[in-house]
Protein backbone atom coordinates (compact mmCIF):
# COMPACT_ATOMS: atom_id res chain seq x y z
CA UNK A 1 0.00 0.00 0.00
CA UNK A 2 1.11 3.12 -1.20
CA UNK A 3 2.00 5.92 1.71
CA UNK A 4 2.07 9.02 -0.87
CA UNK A 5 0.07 11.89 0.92
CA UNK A 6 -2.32 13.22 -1.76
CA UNK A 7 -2.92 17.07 -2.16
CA UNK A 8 -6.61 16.80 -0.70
CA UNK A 9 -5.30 15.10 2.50
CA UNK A 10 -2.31 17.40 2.93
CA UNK A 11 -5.23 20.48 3.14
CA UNK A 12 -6.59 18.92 5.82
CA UNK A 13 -3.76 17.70 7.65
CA UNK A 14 -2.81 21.55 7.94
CA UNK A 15 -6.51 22.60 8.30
CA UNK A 16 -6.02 20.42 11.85
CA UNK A 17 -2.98 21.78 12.60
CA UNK A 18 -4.11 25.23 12.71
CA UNK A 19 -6.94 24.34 15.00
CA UNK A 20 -4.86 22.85 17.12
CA UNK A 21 -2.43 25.27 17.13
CA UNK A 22 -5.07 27.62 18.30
CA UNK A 23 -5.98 25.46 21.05
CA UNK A 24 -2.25 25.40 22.33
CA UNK A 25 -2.46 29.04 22.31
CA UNK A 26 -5.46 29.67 23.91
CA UNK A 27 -4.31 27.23 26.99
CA UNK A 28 -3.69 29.08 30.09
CA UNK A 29 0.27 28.82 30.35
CA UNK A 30 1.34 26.25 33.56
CA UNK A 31 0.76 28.28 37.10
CA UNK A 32 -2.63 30.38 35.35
CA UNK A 33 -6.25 29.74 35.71
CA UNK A 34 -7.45 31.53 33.47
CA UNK A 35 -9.96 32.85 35.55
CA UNK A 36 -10.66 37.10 36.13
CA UNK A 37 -8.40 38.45 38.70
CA UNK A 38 -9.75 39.05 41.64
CA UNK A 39 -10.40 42.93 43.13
CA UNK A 40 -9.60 44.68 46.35
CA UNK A 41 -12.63 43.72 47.60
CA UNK A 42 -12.13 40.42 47.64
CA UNK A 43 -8.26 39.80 48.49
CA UNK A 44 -8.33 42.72 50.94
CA UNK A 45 -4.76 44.38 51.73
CA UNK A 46 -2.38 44.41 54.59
CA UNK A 47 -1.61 47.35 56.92
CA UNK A 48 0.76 46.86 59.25
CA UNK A 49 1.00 43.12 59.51
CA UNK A 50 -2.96 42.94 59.21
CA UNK A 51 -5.07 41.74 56.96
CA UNK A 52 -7.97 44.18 55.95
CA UNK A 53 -10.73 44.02 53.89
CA UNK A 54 -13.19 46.88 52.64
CA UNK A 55 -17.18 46.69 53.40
CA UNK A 56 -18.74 44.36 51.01
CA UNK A 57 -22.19 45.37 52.40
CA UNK A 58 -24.42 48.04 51.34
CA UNK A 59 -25.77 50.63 54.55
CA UNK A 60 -28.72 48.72 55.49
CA UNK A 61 -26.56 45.52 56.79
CA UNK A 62 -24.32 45.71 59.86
CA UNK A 63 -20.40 45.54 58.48
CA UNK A 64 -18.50 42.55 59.42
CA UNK A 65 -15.70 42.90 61.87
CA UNK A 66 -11.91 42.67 60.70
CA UNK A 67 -10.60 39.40 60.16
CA UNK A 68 -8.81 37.94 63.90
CA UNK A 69 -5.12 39.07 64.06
CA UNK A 70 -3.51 36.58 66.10
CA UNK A 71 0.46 36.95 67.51
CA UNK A 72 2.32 34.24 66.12
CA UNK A 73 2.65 31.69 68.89
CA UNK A 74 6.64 32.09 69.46
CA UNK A 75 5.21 36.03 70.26
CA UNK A 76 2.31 35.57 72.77
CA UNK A 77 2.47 35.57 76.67
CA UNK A 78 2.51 32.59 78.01
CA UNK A 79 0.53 31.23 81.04
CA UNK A 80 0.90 29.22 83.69
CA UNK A 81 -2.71 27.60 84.82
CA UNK A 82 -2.75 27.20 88.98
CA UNK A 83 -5.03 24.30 89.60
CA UNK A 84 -7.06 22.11 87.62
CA UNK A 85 -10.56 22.18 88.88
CA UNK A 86 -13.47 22.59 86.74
CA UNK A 87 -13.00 26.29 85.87
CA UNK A 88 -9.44 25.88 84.05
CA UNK A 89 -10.42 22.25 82.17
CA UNK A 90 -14.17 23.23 80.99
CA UNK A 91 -13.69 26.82 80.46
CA UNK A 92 -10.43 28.57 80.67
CA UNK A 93 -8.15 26.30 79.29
CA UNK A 94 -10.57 25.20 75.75
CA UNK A 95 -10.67 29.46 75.75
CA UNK A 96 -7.04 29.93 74.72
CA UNK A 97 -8.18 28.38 71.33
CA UNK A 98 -9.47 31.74 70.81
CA UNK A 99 -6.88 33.66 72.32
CA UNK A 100 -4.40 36.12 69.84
CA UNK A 101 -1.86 36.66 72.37
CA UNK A 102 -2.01 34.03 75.38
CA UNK A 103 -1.06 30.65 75.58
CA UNK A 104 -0.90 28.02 78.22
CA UNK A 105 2.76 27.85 78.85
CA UNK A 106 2.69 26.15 82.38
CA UNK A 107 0.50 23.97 84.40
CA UNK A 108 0.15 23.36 88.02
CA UNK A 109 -1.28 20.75 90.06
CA UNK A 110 -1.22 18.52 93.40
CA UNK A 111 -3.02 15.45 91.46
CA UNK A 112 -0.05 14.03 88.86
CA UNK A 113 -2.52 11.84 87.04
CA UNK A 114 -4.90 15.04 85.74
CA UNK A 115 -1.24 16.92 85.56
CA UNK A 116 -0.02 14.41 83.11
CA UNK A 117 -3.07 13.86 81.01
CA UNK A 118 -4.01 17.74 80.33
CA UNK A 119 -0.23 18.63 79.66
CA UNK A 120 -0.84 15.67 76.84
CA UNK A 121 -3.70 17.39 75.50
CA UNK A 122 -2.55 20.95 75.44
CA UNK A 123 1.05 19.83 74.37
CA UNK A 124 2.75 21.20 77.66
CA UNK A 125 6.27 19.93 78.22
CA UNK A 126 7.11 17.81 81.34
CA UNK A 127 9.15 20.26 82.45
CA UNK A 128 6.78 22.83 82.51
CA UNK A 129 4.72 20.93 84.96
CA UNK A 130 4.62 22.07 88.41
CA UNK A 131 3.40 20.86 92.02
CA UNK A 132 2.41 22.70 94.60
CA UNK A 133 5.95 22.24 96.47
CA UNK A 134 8.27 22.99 93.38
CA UNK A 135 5.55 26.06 92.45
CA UNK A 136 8.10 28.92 93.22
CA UNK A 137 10.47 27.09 90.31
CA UNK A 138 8.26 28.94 87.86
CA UNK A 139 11.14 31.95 87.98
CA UNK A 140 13.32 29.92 86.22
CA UNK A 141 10.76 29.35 83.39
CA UNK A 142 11.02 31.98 80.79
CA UNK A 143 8.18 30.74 78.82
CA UNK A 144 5.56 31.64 82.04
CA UNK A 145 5.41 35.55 81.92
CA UNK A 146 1.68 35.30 84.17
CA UNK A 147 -0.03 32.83 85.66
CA UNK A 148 -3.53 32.76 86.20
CA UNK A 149 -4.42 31.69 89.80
CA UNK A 150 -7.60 29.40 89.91
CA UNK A 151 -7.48 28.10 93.26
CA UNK A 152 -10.15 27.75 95.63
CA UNK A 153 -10.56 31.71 97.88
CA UNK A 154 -8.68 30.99 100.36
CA UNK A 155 -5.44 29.77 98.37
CA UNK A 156 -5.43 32.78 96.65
CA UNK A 157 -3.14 35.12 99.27
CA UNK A 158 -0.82 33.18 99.25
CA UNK A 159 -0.14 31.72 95.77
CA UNK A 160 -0.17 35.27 94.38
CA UNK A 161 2.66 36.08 96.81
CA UNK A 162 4.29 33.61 95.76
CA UNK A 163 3.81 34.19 91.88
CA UNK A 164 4.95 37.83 92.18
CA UNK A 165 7.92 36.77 94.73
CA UNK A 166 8.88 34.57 91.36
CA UNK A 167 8.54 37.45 89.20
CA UNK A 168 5.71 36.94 87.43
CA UNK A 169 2.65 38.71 86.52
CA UNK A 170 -0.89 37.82 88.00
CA UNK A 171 -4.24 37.19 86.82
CA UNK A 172 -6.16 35.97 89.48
CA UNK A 173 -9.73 34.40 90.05
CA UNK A 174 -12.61 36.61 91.80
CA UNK A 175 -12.89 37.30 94.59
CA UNK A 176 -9.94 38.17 94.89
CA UNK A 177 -9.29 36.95 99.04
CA UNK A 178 -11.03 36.01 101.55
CA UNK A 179 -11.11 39.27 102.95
CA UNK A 180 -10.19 43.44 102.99
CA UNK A 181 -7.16 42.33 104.62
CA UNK A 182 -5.34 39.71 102.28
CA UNK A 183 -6.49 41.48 99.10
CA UNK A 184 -4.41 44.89 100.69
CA UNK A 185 -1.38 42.81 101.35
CA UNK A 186 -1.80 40.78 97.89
CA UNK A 187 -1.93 44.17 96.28
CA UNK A 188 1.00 45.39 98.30
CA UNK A 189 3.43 41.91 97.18
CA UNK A 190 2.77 42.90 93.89
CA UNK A 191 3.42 46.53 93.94
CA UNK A 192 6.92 45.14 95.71
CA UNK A 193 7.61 43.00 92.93
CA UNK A 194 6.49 45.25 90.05
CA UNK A 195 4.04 42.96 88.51
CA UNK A 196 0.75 43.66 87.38
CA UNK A 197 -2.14 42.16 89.36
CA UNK A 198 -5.20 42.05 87.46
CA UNK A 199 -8.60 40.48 88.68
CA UNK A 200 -10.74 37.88 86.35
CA UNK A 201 -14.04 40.24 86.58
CA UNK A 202 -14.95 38.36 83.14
CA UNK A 203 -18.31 40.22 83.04
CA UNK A 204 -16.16 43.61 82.46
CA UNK A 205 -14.97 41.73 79.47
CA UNK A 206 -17.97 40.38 78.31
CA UNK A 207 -19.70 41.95 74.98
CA UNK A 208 -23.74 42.22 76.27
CA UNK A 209 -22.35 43.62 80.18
CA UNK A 210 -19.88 46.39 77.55
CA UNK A 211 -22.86 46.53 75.61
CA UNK A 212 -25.36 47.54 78.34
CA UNK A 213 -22.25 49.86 79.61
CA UNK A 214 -22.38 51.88 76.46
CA UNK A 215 -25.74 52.88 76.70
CA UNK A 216 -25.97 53.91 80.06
CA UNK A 217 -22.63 55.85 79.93
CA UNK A 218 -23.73 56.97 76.85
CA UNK A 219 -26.91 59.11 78.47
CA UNK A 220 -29.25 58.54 75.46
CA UNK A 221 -32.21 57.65 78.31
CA UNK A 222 -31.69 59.56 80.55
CA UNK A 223 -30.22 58.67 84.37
CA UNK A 224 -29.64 55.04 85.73
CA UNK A 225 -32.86 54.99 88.39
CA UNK A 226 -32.98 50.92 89.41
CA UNK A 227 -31.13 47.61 89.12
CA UNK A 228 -32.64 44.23 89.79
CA UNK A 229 -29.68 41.46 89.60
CA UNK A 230 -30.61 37.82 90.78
CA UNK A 231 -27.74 35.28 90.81
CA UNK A 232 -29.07 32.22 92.43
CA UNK A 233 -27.91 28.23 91.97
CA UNK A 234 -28.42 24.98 93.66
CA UNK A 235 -25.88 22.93 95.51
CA UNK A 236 -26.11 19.22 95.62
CA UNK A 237 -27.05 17.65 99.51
CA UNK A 238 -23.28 16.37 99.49
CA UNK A 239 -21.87 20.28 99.08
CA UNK A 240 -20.50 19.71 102.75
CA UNK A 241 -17.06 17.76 100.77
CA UNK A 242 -16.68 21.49 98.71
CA UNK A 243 -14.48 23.85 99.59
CA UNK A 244 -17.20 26.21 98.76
CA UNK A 245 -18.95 25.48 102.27
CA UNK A 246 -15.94 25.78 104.22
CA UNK A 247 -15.45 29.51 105.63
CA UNK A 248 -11.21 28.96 105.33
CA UNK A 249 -11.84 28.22 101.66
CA UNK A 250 -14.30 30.57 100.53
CA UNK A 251 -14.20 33.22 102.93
CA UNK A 252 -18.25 32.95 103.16
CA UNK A 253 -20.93 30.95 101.12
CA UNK A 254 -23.30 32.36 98.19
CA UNK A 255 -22.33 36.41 98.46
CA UNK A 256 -18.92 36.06 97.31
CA UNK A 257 -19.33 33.12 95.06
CA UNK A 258 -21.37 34.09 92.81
CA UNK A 259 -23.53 37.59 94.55
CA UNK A 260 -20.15 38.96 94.16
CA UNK A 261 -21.31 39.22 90.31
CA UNK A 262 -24.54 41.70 91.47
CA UNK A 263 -22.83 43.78 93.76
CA UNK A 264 -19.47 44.35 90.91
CA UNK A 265 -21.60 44.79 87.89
CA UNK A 266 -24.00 47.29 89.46
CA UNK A 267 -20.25 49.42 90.44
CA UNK A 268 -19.15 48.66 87.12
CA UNK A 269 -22.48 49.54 84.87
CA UNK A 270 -23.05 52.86 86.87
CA UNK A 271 -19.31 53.67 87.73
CA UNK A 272 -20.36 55.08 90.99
CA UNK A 273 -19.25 53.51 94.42
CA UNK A 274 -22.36 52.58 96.98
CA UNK A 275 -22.82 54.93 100.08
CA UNK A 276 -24.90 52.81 101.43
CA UNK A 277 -25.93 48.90 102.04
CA UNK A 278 -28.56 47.12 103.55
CA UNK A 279 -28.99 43.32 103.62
CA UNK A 280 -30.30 40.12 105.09
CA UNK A 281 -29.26 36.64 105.28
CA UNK A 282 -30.84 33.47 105.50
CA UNK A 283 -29.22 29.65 106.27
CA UNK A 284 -31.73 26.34 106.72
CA UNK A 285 -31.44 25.53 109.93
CA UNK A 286 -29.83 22.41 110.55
CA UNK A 287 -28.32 21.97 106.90
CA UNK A 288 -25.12 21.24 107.49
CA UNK A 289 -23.73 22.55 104.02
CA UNK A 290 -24.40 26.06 105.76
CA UNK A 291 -22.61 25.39 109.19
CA UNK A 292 -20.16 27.77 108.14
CA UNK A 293 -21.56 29.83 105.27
CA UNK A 294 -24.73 31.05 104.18
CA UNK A 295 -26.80 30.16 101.46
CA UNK A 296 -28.70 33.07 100.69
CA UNK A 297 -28.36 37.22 101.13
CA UNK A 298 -30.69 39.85 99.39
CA UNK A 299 -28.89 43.36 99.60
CA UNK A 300 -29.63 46.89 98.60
CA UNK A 301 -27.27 49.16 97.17
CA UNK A 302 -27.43 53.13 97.53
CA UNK A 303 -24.85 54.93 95.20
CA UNK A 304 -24.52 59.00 95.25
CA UNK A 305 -26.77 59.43 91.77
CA UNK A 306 -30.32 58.08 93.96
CA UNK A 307 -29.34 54.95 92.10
CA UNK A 308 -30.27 51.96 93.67
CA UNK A 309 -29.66 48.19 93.06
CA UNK A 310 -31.72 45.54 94.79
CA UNK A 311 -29.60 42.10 94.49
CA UNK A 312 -30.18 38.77 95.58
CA UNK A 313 -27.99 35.50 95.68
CA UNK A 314 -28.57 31.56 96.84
CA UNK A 315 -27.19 28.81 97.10
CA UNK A 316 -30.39 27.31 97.55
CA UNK A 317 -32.47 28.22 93.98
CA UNK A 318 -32.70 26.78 90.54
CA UNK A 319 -30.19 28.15 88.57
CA UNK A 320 -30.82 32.10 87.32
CA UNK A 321 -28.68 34.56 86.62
CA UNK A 322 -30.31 37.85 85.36
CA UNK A 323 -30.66 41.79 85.22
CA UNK A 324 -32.58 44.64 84.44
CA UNK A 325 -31.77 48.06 84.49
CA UNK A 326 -34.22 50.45 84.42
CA UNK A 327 -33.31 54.13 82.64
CA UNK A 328 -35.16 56.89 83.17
CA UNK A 329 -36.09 56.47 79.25
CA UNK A 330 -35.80 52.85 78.30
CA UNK A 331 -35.33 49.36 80.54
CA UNK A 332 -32.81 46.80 79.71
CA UNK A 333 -33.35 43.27 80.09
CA UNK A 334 -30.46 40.68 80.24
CA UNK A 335 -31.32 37.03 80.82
CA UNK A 336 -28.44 35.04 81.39
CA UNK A 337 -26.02 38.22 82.30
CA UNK A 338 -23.66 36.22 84.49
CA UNK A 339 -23.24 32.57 82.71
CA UNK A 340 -20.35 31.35 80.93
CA UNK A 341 -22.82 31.93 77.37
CA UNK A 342 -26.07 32.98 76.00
CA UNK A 343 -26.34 36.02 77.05
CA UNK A 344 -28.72 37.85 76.05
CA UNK A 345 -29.86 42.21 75.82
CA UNK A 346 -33.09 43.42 75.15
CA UNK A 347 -33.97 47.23 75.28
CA UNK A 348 -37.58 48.70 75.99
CA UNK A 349 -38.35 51.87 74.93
CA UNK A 350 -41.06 54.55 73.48
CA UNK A 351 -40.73 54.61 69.85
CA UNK A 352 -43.00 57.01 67.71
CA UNK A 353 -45.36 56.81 71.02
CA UNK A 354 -44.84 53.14 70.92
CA UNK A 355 -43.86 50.75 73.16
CA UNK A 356 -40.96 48.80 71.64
CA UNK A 357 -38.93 46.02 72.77
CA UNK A 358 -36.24 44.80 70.57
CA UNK A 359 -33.21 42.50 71.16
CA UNK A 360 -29.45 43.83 70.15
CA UNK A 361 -27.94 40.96 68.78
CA UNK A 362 -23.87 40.73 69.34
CA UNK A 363 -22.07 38.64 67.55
CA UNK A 364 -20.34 35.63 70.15
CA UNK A 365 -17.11 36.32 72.01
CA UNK A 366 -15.43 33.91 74.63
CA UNK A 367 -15.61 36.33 77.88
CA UNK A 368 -12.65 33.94 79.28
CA UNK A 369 -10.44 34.95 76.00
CA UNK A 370 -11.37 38.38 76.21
CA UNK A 371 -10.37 38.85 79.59
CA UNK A 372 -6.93 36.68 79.61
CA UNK A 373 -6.38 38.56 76.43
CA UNK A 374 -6.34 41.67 77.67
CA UNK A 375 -4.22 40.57 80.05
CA UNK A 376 -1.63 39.37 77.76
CA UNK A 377 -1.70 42.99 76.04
CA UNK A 378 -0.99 44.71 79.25
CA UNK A 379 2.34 42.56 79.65
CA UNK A 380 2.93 43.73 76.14
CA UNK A 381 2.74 46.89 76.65
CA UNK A 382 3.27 47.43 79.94
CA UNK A 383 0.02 49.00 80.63
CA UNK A 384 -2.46 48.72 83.93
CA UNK A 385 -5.22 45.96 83.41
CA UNK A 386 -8.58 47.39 83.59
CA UNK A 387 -9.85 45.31 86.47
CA UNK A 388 -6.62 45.78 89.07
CA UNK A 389 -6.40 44.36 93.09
CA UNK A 390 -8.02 48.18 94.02
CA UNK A 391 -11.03 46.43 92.19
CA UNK A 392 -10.94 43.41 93.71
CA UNK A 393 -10.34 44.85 97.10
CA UNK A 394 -13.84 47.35 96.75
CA UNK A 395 -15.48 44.55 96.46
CA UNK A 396 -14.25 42.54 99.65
CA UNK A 397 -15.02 46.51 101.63
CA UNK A 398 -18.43 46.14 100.63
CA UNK A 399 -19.06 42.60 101.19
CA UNK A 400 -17.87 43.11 104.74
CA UNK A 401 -20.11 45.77 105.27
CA UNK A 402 -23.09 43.64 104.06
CA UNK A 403 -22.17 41.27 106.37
CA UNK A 404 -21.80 43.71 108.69
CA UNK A 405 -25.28 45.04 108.02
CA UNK A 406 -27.02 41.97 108.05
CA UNK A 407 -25.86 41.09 111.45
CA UNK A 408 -26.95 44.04 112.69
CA UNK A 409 -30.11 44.17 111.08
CA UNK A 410 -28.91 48.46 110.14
CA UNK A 411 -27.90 50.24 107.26
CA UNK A 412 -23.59 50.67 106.40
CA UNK A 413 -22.85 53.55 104.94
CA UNK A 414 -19.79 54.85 103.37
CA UNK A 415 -17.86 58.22 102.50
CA UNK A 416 -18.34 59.27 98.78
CA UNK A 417 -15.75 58.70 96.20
CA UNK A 418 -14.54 61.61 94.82
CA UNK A 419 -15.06 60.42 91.08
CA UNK A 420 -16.54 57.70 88.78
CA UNK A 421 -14.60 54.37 88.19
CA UNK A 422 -12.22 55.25 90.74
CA UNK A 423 -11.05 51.62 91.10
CA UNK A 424 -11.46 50.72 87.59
CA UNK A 425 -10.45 51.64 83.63
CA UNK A 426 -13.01 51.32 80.94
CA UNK A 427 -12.26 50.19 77.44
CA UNK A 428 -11.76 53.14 74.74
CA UNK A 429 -14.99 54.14 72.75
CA UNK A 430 -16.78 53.39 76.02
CA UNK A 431 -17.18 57.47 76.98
């Protein structure tokens, strides 16, 4: 057979060729995808390390907040956690996933088993696992720049002494002490040691409590008139093997547990200091989880505006935790204002001689990320943490004075402060 190309097939041989030469050529070259490059919009820029992005959104939808700028890990502060009790291993320690400049550098406690298993699961080296003996062997750490005491009340004196006398700054657990007394001489160690002593007030930190701040700061309705705050729980009949009912421990039973949360928030939300207090307290008789501490106190808070918060805690309720505050122009509901989540802000008002009631909806934070967080920034950049001991220590003033007042069935009063958040710092944009 013959294998002579004939003139008919040789014009369509190069009729193919040139249609497949065009192909070639259209191809995207190797590393292309042939695809429209993308705009501003959409690949953002970076300023300063930062990535950015414009507002995608037209006016009538909320803007989206900036994309999280995290530290690189070799950068952020570490932490050393001080006990392993429910608090750091449900809450605190799972929170440093959303941390941008904190991490768990450390861990500390007297049970080896739980010491060995969590430093697995947060990849903490052996040798950055303390007892309570070989604690003060933290100086000699570099990593640990803080530690975060979570240890029950009465631990708290002296493991902050301890934590400053190694060098290192503190974030410790409300309430701060047991008493007035240890939370001055906490305050004084760490003024000695030049270390910042901040206290975990996570509500100050939390984005509904900042939320409910701005408004009332902010004047729009008018003076802060009232305050209902209820932060009642249940304890189970065995509560008499917690440290919670043991006075050494806890310093007291349901006010400084978890009333301490009513009595700081109403300071916080108003910024004014109480002149006045007048409670009552209540135990079962014969329950022996109260031989020591009480389970309930309702107190009444006078500050110098005519503001007045009425607050109640148990230990012997189903679980609540709420507030309202009522404005001379608008009321603000908050179920859920002192939980770990689900918060939630409503605000009442007259609208076009209507009565309105609408919820503000926040987008989720972790209140235990915020707070160690801010923390962390403080130590880098040497700044004062917005909830210091002096804030800490108010607190313990007043809850001796409730006590106080509740034994004696009479009013406490105090001087005046001579100005707003006198204990305190408030975030910017707040005023």
């Amino acid at each position: 057979m013959s294998s002579r190309i004939l003139p008919s097939q040789r014009r369509g041989l190069l009729q193919m060729g040139g249609a497949l030469t065009g192909l070639l050529l259209a191809r995207p070259a190797a590393g292309q995808t042939g695809y429209a490059p993308p705009t501003g919009v959409d690949t953002g820029h970076v300023t300063d390390g930062k990535v950015e992005f414009p507002n995608w959104r037209a006016a009538a939808d909320p803007s989206t907040p900036p994309p999280p700028a995290p530290l690189p890990p070799a950068q952020r502060v570490g932490f050393a956690i001080v006990g392993l009790g429910r608090l750091s291993l449900e809450e605190l320690l799972p929170a440093f996933a959303e941390c941008g400049f904190a991490k768990p550098a450390a861990l500390v406690s007297g049970t080896p088993d739980k010491l060995q298993a969590v430093a697995k699961q947060y990849g903490v080296p052996e040798a950055s696992c303390y007892d309570y003996a070989s604690f003060d062997r933290l100086s000699d750490n570099p990593d640990v720049k803080a530690v975060y005491i979570v240890l029950p009340n009465g631990m708290h004196r002296e493991y902050v002494e301890r934590a400053a006398a190694a060098g290192k700054h503190v974030l410790c657990e409300k309430p701060l002490a047991n008493n007035a007394e240890e939370a001055r001489a906490m305050i004084a160690a760490c003024e000695r040691a030049a270390v910042k002593l901040m206290v975990a007030y996570r509500i100050q930190y939390q984005p509904h409590n900042l939320a409910a701040l701005r408004i009332i700061r902010r004047g729009d309705f008018g003076r802060l008139v009232g305050m209902t705050a209820v932060n009642v729980q249940t304890v189970a009949a065995n509560g008499t093997q917690q440290w919670r009912h043991k006075k050494a421990m806890a310093g007291g039973g349901a006010l400084p547990d978890i009333g301490l949360y009513c009595l700081n928030t109403a300071r916080f939300l108003s910024g004014e200091e109480p002149v006045q207090v007048h409670a009552n307290l209540f135990s079962p008789e014969g329950d022996a989880r109260y031989a020591e501490v009480e389970e309930t106190v309702s107190f009444t808070l006078r500050f110098p505006s005519g503001f007045i918060a009425n607050c109640f805690t148990s230990y012997g309720a189903r679980d609540d935790k709420y507030q309202r505050l009522n404005l001379a122009a608008a009321t603000i509901d908050m179920p859920n204002a002192y939980k770990y989540q689900g918060q939630e802000l409503y605000l009442a008002r007259n609208l076009d001689g209507q009565d309105q009631r609408g919820a503000i909806i926040l987008p989720p934070k972790n209140q235990f990320a915020e707070e160690i967080d801010h923390m962390a920034r403080c130590i880098l950049q040497d700044s004062r943490p917005r909830t210091p001991g002096e804030e800490g220590l108010q607190d313990h003033v007043v809850m001796e004075a409730i006590y106080r007042s509740a034994a004696s069935g009479q009013p406490v009063t105090f001087p005046p402060q001579p100005r707003r958040d006198m204990f305190r710092s408030l975030p910017d944009g707040i005023l």
